[in-house]
Protein backbone atom coordinates (compact mmCIF):
# COMPACT_ATOMS: atom_id res chain seq x y z
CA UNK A 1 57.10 -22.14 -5.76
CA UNK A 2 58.72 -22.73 -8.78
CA UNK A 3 58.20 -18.79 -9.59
CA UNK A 4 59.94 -17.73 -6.80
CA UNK A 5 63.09 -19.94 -7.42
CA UNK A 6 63.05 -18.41 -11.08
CA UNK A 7 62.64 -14.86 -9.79
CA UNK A 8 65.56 -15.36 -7.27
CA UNK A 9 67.97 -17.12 -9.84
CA UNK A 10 67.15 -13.84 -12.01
CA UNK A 11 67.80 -11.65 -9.26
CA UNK A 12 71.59 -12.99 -8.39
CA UNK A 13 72.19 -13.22 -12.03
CA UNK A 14 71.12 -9.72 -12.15
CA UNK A 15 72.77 -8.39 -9.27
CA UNK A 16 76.34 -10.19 -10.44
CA UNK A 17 76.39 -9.10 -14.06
CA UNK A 18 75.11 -5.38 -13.17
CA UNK A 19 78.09 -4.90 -10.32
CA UNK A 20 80.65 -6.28 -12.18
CA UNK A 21 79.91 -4.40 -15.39
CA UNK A 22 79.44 -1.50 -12.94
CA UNK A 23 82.91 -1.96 -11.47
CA UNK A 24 84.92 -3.02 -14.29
CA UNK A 25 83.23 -0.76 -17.67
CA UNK A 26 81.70 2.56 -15.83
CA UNK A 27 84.67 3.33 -13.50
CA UNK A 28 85.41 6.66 -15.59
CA UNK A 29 81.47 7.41 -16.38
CA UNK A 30 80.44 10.39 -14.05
CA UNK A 31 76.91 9.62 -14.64
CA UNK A 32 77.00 5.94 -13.71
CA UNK A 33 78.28 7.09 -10.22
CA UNK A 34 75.37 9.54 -9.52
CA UNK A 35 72.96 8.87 -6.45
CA UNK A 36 70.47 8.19 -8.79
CA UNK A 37 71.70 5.84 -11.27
CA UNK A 38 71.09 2.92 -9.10
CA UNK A 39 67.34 3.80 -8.67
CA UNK A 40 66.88 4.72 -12.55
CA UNK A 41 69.00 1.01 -13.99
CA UNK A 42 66.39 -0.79 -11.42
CA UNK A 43 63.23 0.99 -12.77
CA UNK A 44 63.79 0.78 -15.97
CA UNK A 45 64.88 -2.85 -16.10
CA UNK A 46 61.44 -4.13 -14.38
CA UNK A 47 59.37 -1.80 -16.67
CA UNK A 48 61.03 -3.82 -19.03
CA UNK A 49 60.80 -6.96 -18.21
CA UNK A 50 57.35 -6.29 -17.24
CA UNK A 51 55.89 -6.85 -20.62
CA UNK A 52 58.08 -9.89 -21.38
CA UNK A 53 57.33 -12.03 -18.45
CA UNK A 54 53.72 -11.03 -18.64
CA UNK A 55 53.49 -12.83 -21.96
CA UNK A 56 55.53 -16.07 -19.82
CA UNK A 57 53.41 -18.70 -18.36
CA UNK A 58 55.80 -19.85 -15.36
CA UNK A 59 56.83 -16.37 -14.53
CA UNK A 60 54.92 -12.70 -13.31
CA UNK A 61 55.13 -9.66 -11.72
CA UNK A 62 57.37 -10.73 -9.22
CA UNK A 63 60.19 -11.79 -11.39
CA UNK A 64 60.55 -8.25 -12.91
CA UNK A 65 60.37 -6.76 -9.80
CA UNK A 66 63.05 -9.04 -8.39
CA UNK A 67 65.06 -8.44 -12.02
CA UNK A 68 64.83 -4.62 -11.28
CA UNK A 69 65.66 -5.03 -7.41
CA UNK A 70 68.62 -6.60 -8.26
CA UNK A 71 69.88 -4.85 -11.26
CA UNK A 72 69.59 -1.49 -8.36
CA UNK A 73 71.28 -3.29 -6.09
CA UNK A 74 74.10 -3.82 -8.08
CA UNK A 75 74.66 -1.11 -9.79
CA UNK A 76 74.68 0.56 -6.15
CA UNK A 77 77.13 -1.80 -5.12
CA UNK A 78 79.20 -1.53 -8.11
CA UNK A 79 79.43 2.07 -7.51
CA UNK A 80 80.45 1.83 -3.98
CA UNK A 81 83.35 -0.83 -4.96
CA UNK A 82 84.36 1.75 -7.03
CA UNK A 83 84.50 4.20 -4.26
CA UNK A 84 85.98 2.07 -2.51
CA UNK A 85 89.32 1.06 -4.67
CA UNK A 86 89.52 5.04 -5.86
CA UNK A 87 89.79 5.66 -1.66
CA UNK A 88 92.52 3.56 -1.52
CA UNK A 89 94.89 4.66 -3.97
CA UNK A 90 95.41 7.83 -2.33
């Protein structure tokens, strides 16, 4: 039980810090607002994590999987914010 609660703190925390910095610091970066920069930040945050909470006793797999999930998720959202206030300025 206690694993899940950690894995879903890290996944809000995750998902919050990654949109915002999405949002706010890669507005201008054409590469941040590819299809597939969502899918590579979430990969490549649970593969590494994955060593780190192996070594953990309270935490496993499923808090770097959550960690990535989230880190996707809101980079994707940050990205579609930004979409979304570029649309309406014109």
């Amino acid at each position: 039980m206690l694993e899940l609660i950690i894995a879903g703190g890290a996944s809000a925390v995750s998902y919050i810090k990654s949109r915002d910095f999405t949002r706010d610091r890669l507005t201008h970066v054409d590469r941040a607002q590819s299809r597939t920069a969502a899918i590579v930040a979430g990969a490549v945050t649970t593969l590494a994590a994955a060593p780190l909470v192996a070594l953990l006793p309270i935490v496993g797999g499923v808090t770097a999987v959550a960690l990535g999930g989230g880190v996707g998720f809101g980079v994707y959202r940050g990205q579609s914010a930004i979409r979304k206030r570029i649309r309406s300025e014109y």
